[in-house]
C-alpha atoms as a PDB file:
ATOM      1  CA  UNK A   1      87.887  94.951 128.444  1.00  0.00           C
ATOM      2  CA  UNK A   2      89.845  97.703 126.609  1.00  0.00           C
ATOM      3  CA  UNK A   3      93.305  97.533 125.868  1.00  0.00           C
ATOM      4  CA  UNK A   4      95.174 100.798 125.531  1.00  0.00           C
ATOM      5  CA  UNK A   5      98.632 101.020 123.757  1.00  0.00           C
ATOM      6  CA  UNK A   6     101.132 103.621 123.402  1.00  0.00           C
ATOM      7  CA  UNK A   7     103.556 104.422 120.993  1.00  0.00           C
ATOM      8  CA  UNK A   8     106.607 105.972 122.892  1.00  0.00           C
ATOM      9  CA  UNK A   9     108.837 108.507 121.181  1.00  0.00           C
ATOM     10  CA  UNK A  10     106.114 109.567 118.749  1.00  0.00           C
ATOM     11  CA  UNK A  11     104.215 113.068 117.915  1.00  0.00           C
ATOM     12  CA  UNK A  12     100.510 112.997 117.280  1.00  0.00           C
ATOM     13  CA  UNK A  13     100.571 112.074 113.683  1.00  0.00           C
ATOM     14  CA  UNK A  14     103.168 109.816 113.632  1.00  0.00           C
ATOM     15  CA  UNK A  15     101.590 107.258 110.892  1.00  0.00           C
ATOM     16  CA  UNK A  16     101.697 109.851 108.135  1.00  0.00           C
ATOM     17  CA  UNK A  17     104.471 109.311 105.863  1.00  0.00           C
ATOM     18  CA  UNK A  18     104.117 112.383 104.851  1.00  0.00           C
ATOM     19  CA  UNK A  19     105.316 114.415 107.807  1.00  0.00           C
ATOM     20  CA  UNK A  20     108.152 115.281 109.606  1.00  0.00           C
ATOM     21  CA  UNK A  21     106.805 113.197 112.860  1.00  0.00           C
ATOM     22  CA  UNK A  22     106.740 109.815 110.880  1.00  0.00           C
ATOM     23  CA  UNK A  23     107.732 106.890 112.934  1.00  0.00           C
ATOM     24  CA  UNK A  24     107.818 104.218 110.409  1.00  0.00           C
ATOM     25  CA  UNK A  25     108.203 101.136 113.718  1.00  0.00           C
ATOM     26  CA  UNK A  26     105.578 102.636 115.451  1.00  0.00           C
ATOM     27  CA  UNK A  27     103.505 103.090 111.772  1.00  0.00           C
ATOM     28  CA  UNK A  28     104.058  99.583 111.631  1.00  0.00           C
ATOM     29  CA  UNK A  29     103.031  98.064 114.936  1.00  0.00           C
ATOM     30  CA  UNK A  30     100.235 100.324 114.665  1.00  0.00           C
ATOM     31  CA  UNK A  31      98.444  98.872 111.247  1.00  0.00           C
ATOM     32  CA  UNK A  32      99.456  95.369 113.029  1.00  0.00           C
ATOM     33  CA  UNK A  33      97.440  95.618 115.815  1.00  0.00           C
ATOM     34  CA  UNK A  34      94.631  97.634 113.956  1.00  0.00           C
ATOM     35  CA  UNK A  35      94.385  94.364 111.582  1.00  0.00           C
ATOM     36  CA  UNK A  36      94.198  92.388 114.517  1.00  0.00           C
ATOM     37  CA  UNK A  37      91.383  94.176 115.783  1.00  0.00           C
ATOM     38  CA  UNK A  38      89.842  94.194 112.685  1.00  0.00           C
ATOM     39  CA  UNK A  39      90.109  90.673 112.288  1.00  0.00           C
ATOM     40  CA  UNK A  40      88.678  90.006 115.842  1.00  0.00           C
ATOM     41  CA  UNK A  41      85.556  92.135 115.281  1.00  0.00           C
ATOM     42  CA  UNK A  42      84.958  90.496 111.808  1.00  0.00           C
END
């Protein structure tokens, strides 16, 4: 089963501090759930 999320209000690159599309919430739930799948796949 795949879960898909989205991250509404954001441009493409919106994790790069760096740029003008940085959404630092959705940055943030974004390395949350990428730990979490990390930490589920070991």
């Amino acid at each position: 089963m795949q879960n898909c999320s989205s991250y509404q209000g954001s441009a493409h690159l919106f994790a790069d501090s760096s740029l003008h599309d940085y959404n630092e919430q959705a940055a943030g739930l974004l390395k949350l759930r990428a730990l979490a799948f990390l930490h589920r796949v070991g």
